[in-house]
PDBML (XML) file of the C-alpha atoms, coordinates in Angstrom:
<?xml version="1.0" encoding="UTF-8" ?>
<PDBx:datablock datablockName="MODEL"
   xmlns:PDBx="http://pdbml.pdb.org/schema/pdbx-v50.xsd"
   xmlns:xsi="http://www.w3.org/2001/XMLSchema-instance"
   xsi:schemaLocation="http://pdbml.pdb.org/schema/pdbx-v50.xsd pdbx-v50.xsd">
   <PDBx:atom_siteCategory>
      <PDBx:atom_site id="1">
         <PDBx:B_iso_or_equiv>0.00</PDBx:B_iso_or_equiv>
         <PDBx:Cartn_x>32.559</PDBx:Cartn_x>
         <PDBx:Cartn_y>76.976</PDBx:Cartn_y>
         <PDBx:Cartn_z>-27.646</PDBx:Cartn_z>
         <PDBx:auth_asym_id>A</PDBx:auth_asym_id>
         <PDBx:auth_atom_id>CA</PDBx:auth_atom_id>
         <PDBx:auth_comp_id>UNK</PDBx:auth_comp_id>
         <PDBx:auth_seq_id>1</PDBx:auth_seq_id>
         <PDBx:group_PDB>ATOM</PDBx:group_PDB>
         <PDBx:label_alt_id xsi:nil="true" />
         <PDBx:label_asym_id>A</PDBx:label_asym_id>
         <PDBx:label_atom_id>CA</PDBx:label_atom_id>
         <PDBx:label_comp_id>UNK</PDBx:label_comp_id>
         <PDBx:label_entity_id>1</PDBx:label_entity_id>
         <PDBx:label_seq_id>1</PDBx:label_seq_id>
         <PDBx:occupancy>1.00</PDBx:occupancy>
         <PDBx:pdbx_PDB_model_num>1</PDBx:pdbx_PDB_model_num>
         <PDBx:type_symbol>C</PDBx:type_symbol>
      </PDBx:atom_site>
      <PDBx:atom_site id="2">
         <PDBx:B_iso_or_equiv>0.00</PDBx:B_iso_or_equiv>
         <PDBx:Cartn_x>35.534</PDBx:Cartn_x>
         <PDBx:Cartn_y>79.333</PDBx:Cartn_y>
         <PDBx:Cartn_z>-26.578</PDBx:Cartn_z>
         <PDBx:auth_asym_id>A</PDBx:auth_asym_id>
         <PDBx:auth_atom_id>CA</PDBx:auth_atom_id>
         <PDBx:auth_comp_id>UNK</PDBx:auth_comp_id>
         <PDBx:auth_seq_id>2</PDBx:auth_seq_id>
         <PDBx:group_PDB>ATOM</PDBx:group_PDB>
         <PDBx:label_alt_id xsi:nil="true" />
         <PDBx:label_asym_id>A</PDBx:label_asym_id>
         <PDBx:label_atom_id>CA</PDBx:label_atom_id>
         <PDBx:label_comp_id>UNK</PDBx:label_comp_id>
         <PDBx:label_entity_id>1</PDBx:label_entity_id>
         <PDBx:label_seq_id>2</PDBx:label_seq_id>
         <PDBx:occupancy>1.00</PDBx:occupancy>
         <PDBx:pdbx_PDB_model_num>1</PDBx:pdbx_PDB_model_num>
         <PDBx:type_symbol>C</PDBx:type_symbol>
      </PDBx:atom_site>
      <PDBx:atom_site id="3">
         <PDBx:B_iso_or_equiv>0.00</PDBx:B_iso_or_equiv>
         <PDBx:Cartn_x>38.610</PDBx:Cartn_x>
         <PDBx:Cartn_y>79.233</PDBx:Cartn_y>
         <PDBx:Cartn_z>-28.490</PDBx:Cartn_z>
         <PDBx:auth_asym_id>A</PDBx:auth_asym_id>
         <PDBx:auth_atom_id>CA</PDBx:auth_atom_id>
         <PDBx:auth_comp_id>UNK</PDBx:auth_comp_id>
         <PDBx:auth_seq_id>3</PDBx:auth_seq_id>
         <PDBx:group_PDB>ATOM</PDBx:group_PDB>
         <PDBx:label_alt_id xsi:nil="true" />
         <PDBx:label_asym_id>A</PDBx:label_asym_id>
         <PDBx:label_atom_id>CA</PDBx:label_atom_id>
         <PDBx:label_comp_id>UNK</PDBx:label_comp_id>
         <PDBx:label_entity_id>1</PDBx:label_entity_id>
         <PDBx:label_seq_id>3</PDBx:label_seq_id>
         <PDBx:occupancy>1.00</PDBx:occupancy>
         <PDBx:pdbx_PDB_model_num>1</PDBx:pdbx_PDB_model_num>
         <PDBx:type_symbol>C</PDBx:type_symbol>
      </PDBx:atom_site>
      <PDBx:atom_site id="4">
         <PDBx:B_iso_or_equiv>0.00</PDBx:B_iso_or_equiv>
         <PDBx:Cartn_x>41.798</PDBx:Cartn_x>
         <PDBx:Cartn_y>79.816</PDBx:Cartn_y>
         <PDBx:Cartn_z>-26.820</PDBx:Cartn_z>
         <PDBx:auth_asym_id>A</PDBx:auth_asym_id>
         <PDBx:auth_atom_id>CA</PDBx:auth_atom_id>
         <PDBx:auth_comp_id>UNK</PDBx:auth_comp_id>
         <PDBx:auth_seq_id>4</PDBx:auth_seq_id>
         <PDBx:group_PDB>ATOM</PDBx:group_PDB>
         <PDBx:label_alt_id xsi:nil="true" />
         <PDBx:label_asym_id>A</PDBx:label_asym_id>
         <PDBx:label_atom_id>CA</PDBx:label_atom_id>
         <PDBx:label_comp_id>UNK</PDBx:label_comp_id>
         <PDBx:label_entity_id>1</PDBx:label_entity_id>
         <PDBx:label_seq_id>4</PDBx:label_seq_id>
         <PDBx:occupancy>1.00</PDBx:occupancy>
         <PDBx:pdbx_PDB_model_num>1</PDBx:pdbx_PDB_model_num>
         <PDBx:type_symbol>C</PDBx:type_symbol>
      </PDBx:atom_site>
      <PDBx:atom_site id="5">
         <PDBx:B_iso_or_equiv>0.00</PDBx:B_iso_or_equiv>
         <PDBx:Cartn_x>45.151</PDBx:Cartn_x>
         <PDBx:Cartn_y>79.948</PDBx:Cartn_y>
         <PDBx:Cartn_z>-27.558</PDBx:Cartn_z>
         <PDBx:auth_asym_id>A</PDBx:auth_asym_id>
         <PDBx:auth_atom_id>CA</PDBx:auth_atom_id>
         <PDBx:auth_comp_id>UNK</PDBx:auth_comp_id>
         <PDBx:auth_seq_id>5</PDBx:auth_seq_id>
         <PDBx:group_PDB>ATOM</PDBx:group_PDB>
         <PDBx:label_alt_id xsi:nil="true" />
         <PDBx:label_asym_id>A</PDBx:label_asym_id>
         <PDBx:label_atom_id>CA</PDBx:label_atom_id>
         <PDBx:label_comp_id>UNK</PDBx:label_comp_id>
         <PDBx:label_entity_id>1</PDBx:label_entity_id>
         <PDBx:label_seq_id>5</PDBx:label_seq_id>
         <PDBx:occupancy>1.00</PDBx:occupancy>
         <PDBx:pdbx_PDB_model_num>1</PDBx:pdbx_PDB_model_num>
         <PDBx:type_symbol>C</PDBx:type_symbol>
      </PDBx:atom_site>
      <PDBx:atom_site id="6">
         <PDBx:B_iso_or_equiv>0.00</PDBx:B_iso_or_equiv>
         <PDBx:Cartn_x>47.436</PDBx:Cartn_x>
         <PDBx:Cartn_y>76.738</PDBx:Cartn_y>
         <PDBx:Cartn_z>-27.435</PDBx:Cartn_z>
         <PDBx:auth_asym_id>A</PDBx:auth_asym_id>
         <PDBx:auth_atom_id>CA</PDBx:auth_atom_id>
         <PDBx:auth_comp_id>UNK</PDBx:auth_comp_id>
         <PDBx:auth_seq_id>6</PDBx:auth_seq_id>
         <PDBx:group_PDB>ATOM</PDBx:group_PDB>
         <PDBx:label_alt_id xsi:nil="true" />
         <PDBx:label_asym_id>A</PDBx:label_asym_id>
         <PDBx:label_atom_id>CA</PDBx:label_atom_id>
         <PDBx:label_comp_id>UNK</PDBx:label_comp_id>
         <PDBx:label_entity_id>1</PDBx:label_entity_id>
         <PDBx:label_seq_id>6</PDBx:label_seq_id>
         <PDBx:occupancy>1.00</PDBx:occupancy>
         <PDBx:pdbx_PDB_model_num>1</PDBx:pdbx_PDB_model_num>
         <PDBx:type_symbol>C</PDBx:type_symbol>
      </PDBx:atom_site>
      <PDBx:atom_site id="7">
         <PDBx:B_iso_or_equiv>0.00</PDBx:B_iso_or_equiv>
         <PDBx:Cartn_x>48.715</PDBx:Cartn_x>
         <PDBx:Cartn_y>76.847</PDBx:Cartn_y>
         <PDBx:Cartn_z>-24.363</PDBx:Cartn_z>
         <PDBx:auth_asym_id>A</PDBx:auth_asym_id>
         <PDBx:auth_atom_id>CA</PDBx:auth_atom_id>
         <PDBx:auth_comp_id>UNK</PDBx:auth_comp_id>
         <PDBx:auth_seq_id>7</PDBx:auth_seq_id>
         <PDBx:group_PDB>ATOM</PDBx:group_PDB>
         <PDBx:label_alt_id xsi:nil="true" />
         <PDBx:label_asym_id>A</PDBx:label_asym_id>
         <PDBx:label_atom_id>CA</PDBx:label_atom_id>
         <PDBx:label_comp_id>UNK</PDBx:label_comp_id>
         <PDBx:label_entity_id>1</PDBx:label_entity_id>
         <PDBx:label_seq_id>7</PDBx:label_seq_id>
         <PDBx:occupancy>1.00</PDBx:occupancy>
         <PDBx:pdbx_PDB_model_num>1</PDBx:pdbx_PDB_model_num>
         <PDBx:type_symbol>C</PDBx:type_symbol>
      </PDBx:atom_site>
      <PDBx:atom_site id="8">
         <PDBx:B_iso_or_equiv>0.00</PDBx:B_iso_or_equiv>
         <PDBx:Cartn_x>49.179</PDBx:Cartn_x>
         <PDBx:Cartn_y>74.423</PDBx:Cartn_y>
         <PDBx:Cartn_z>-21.294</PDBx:Cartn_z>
         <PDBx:auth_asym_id>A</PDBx:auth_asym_id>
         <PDBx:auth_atom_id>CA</PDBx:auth_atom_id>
         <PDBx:auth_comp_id>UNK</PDBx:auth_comp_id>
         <PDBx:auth_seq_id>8</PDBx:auth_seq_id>
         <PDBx:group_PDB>ATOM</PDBx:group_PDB>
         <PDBx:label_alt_id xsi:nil="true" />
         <PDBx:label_asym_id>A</PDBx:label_asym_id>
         <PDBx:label_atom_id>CA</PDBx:label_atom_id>
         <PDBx:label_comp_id>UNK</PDBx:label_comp_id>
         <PDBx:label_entity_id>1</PDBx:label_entity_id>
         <PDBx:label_seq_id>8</PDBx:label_seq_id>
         <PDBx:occupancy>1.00</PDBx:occupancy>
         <PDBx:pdbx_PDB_model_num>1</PDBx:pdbx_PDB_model_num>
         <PDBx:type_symbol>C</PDBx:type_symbol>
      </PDBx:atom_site>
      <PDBx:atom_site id="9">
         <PDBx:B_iso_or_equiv>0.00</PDBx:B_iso_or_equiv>
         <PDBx:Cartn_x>46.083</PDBx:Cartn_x>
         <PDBx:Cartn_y>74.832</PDBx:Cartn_y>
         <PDBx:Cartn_z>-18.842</PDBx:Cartn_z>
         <PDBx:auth_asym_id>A</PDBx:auth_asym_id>
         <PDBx:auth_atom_id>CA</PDBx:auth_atom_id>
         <PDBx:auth_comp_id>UNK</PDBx:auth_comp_id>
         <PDBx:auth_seq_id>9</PDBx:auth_seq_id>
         <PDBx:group_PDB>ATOM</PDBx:group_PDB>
         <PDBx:label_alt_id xsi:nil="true" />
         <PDBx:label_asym_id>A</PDBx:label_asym_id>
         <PDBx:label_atom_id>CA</PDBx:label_atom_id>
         <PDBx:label_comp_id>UNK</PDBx:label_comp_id>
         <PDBx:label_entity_id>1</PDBx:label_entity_id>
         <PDBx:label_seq_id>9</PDBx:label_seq_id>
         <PDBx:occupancy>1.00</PDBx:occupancy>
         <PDBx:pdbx_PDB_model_num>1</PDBx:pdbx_PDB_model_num>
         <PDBx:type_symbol>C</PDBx:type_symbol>
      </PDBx:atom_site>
      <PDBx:atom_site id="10">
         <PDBx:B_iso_or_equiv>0.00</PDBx:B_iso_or_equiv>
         <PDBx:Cartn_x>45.987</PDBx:Cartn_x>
         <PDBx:Cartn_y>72.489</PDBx:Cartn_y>
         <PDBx:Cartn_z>-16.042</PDBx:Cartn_z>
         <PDBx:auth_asym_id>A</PDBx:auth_asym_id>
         <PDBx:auth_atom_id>CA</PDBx:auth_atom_id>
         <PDBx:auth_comp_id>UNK</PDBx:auth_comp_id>
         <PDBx:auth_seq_id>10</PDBx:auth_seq_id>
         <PDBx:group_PDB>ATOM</PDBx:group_PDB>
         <PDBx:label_alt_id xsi:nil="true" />
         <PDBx:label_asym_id>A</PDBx:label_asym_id>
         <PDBx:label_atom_id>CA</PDBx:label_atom_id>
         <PDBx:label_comp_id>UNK</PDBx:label_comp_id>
         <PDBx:label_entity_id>1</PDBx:label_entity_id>
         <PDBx:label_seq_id>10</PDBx:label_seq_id>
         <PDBx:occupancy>1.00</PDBx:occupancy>
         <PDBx:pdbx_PDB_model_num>1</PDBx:pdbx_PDB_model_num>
         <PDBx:type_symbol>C</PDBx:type_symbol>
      </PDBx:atom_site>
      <PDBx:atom_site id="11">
         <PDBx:B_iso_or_equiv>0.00</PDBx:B_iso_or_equiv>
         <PDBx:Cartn_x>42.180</PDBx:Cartn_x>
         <PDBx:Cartn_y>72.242</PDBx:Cartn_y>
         <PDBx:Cartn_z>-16.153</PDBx:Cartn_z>
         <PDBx:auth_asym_id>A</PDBx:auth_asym_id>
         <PDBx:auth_atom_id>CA</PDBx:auth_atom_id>
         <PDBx:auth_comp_id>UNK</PDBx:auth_comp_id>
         <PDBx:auth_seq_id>11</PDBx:auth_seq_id>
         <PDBx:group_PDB>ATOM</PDBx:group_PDB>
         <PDBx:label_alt_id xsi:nil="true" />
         <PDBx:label_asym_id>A</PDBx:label_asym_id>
         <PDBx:label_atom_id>CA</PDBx:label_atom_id>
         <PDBx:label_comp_id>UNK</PDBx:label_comp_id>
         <PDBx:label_entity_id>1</PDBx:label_entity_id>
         <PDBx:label_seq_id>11</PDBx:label_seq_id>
         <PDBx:occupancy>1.00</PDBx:occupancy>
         <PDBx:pdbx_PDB_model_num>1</PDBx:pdbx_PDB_model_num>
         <PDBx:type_symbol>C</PDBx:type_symbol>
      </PDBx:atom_site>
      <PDBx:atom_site id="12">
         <PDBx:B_iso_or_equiv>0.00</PDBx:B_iso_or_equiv>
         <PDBx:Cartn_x>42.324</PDBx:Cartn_x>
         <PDBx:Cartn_y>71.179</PDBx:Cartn_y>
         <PDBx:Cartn_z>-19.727</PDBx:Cartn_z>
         <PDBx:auth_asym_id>A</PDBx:auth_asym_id>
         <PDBx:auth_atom_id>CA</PDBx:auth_atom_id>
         <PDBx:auth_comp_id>UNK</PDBx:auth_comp_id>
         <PDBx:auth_seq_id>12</PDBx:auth_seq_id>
         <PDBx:group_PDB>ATOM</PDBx:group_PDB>
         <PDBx:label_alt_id xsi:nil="true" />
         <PDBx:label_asym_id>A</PDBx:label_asym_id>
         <PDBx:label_atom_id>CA</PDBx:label_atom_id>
         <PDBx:label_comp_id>UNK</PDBx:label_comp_id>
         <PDBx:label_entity_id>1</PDBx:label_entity_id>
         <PDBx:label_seq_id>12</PDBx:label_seq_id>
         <PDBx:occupancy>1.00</PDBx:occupancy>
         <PDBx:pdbx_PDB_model_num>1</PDBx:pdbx_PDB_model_num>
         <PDBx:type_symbol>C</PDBx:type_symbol>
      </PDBx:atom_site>
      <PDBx:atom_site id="13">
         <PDBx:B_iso_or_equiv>0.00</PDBx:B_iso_or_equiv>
         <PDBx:Cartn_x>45.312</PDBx:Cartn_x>
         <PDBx:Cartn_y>68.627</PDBx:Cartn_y>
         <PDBx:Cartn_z>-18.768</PDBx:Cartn_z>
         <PDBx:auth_asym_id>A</PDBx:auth_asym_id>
         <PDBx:auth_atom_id>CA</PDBx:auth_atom_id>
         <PDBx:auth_comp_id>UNK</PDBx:auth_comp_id>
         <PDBx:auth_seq_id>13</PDBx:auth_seq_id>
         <PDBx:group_PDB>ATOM</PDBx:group_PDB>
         <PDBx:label_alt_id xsi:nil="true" />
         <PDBx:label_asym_id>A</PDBx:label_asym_id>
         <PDBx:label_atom_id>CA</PDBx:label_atom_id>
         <PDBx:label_comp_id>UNK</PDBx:label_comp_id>
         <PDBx:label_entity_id>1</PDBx:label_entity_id>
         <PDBx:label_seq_id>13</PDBx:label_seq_id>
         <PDBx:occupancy>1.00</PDBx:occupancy>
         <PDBx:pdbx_PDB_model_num>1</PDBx:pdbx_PDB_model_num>
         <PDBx:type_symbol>C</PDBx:type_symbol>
      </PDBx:atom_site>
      <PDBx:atom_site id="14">
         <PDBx:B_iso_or_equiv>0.00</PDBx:B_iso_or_equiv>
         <PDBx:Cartn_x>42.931</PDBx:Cartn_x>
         <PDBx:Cartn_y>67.227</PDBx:Cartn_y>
         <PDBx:Cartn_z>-16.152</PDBx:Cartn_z>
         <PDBx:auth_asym_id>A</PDBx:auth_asym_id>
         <PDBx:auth_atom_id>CA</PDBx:auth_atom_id>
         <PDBx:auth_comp_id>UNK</PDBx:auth_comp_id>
         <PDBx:auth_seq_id>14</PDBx:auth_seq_id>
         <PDBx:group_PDB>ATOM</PDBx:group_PDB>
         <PDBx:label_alt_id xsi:nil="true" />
         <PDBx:label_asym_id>A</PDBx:label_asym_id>
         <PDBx:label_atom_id>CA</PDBx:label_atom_id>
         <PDBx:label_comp_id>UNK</PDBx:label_comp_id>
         <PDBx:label_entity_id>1</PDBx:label_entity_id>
         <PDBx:label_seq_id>14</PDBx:label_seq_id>
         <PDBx:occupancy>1.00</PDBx:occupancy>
         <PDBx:pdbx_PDB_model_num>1</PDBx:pdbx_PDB_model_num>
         <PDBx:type_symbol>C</PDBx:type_symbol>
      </PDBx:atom_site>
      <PDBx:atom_site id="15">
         <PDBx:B_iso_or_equiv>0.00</PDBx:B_iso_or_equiv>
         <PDBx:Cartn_x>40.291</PDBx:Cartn_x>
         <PDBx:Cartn_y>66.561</PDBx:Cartn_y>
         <PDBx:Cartn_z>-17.651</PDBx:Cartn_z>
         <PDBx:auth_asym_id>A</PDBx:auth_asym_id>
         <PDBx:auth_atom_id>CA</PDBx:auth_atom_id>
         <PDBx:auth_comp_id>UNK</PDBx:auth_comp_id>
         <PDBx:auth_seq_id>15</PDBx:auth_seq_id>
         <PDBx:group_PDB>ATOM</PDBx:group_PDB>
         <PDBx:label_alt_id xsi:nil="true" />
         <PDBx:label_asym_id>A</PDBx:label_asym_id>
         <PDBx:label_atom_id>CA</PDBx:label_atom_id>
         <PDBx:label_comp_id>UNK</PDBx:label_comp_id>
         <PDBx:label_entity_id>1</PDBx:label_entity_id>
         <PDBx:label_seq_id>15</PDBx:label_seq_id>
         <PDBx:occupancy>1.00</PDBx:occupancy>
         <PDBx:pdbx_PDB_model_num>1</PDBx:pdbx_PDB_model_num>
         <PDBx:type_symbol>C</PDBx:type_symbol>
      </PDBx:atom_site>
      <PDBx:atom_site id="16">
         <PDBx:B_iso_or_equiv>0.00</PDBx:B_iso_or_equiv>
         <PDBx:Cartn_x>42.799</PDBx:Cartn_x>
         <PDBx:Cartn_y>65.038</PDBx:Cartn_y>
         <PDBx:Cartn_z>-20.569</PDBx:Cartn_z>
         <PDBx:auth_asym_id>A</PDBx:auth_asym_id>
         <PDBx:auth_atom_id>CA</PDBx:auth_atom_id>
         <PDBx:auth_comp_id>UNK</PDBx:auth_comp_id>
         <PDBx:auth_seq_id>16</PDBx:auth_seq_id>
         <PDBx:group_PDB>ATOM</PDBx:group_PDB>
         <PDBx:label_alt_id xsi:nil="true" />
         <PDBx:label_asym_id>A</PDBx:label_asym_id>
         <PDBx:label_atom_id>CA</PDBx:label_atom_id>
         <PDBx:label_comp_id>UNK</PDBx:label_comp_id>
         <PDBx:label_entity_id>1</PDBx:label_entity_id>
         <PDBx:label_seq_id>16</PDBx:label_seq_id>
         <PDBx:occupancy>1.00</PDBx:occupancy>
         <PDBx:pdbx_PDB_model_num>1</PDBx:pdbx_PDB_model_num>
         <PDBx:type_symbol>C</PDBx:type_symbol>
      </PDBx:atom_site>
      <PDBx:atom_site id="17">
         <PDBx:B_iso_or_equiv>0.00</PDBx:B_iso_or_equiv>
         <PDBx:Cartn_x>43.953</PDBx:Cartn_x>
         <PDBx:Cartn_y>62.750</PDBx:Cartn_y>
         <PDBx:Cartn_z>-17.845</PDBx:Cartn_z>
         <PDBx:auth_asym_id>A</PDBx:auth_asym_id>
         <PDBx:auth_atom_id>CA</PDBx:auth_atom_id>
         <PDBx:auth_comp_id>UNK</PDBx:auth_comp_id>
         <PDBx:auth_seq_id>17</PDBx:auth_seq_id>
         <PDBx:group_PDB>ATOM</PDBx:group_PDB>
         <PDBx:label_alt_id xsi:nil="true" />
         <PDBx:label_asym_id>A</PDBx:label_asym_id>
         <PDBx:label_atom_id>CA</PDBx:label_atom_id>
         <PDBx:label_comp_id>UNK</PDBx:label_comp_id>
         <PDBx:label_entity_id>1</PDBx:label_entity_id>
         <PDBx:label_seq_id>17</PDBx:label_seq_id>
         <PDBx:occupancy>1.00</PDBx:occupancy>
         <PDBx:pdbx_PDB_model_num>1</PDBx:pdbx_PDB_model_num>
         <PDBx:type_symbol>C</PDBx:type_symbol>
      </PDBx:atom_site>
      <PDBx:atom_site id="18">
         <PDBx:B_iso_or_equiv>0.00</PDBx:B_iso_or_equiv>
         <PDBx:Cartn_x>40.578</PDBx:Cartn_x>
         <PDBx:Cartn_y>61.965</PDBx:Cartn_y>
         <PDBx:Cartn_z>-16.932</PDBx:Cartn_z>
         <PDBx:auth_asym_id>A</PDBx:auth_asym_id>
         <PDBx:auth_atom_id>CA</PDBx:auth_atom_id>
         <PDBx:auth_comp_id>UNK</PDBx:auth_comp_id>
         <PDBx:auth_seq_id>18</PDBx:auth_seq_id>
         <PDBx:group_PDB>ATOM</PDBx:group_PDB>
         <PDBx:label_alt_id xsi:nil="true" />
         <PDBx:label_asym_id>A</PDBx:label_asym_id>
         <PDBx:label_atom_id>CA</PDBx:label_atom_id>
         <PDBx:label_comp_id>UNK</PDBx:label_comp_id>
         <PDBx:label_entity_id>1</PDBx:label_entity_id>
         <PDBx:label_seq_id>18</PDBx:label_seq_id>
         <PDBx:occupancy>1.00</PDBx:occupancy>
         <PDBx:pdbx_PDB_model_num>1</PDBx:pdbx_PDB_model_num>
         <PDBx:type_symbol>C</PDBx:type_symbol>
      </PDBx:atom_site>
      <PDBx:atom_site id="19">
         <PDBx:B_iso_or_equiv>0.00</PDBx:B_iso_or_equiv>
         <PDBx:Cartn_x>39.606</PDBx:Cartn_x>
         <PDBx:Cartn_y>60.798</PDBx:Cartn_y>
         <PDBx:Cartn_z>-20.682</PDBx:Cartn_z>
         <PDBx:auth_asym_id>A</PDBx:auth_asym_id>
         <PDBx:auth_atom_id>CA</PDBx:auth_atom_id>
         <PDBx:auth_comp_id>UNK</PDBx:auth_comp_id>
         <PDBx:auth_seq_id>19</PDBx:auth_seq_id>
         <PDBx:group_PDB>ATOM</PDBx:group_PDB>
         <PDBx:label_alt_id xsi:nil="true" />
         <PDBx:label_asym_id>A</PDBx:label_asym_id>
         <PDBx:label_atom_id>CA</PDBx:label_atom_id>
         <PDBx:label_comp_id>UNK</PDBx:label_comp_id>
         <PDBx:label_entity_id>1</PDBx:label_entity_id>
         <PDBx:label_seq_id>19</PDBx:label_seq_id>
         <PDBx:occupancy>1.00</PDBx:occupancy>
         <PDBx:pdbx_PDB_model_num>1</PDBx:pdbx_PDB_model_num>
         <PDBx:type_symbol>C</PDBx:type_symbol>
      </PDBx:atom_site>
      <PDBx:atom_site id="20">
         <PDBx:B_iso_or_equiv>0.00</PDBx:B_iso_or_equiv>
         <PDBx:Cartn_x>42.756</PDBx:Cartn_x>
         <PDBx:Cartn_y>58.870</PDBx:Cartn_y>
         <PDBx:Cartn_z>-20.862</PDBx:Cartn_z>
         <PDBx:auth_asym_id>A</PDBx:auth_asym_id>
         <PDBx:auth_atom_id>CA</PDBx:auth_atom_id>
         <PDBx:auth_comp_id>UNK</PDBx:auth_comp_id>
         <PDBx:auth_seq_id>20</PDBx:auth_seq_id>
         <PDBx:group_PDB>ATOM</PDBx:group_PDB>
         <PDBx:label_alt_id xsi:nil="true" />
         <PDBx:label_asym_id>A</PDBx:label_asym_id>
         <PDBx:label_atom_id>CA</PDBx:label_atom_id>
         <PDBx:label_comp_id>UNK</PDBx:label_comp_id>
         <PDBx:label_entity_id>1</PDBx:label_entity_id>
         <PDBx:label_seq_id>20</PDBx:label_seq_id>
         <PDBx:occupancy>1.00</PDBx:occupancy>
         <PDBx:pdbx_PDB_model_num>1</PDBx:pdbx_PDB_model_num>
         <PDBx:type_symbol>C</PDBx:type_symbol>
      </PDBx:atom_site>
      <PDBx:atom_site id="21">
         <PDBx:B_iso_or_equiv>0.00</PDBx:B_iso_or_equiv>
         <PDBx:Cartn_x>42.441</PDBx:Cartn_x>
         <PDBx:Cartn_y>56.816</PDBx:Cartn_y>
         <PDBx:Cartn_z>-18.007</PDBx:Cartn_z>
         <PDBx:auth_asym_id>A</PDBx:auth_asym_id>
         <PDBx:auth_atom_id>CA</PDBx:auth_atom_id>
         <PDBx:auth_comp_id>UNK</PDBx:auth_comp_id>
         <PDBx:auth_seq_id>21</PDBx:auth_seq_id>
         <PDBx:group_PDB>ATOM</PDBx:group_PDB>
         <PDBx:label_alt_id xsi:nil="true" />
         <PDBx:label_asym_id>A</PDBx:label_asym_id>
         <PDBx:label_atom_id>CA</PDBx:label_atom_id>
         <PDBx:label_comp_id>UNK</PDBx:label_comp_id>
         <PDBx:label_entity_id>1</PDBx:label_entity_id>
         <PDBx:label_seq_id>21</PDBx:label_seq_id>
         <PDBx:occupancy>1.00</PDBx:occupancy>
         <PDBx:pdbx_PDB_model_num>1</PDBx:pdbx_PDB_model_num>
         <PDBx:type_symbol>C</PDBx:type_symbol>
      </PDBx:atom_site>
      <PDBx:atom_site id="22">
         <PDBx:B_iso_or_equiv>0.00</PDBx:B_iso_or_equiv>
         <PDBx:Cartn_x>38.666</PDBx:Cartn_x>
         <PDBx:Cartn_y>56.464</PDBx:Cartn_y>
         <PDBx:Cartn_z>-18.523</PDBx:Cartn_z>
         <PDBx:auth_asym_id>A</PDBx:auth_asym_id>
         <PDBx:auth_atom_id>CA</PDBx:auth_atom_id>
         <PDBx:auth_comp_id>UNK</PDBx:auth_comp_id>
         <PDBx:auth_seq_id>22</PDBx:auth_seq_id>
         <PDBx:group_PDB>ATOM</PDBx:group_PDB>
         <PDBx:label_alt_id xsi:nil="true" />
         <PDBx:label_asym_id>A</PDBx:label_asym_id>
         <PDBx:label_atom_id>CA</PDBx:label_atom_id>
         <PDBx:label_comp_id>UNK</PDBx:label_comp_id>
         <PDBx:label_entity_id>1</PDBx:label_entity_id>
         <PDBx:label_seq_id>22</PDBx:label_seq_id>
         <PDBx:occupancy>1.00</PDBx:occupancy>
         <PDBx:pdbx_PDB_model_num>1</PDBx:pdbx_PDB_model_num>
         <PDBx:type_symbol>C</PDBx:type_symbol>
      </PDBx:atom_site>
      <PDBx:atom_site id="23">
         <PDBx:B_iso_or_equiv>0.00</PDBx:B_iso_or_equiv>
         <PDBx:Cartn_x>38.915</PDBx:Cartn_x>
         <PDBx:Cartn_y>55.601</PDBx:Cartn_y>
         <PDBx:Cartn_z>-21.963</PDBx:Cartn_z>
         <PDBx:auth_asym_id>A</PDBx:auth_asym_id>
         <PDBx:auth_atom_id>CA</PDBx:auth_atom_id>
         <PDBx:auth_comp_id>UNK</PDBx:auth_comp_id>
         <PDBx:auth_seq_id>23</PDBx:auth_seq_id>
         <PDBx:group_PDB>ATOM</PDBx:group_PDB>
         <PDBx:label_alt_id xsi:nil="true" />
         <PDBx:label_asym_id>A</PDBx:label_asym_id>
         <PDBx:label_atom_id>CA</PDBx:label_atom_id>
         <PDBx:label_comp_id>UNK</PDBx:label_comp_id>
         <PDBx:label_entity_id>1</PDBx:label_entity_id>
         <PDBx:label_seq_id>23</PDBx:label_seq_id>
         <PDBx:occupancy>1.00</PDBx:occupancy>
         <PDBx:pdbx_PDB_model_num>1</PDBx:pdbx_PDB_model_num>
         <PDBx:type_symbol>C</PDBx:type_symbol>
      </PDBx:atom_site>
      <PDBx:atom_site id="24">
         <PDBx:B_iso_or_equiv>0.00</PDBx:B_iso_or_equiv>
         <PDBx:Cartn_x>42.377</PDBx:Cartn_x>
         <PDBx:Cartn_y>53.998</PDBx:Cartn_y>
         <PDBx:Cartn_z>-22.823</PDBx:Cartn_z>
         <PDBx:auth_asym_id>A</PDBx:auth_asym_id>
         <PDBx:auth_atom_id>CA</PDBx:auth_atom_id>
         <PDBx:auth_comp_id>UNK</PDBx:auth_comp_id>
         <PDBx:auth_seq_id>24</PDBx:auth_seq_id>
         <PDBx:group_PDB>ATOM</PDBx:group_PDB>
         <PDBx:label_alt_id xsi:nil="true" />
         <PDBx:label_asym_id>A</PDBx:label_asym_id>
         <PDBx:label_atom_id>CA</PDBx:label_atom_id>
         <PDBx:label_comp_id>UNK</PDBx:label_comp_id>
         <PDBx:label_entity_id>1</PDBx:label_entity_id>
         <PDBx:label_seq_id>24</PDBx:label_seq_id>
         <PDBx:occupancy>1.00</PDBx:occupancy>
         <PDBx:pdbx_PDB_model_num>1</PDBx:pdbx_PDB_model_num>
         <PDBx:type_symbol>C</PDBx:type_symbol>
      </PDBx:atom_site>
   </PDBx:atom_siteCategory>
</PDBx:datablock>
């Protein structure tokens, strides 16, 4: 686990939008 700050990272948006249309 790293923690980071909340901040907009386009890896962790991709793999959000990866989830999303895998999932819902």
């Amino acid at each position: 686990a790293l923690i980071k700050p909340a901040v907009f990272e386009q890896k962790h948006f991709d793999l959000y939008q990866l989830y999303q249309q895998s999932r819902h």
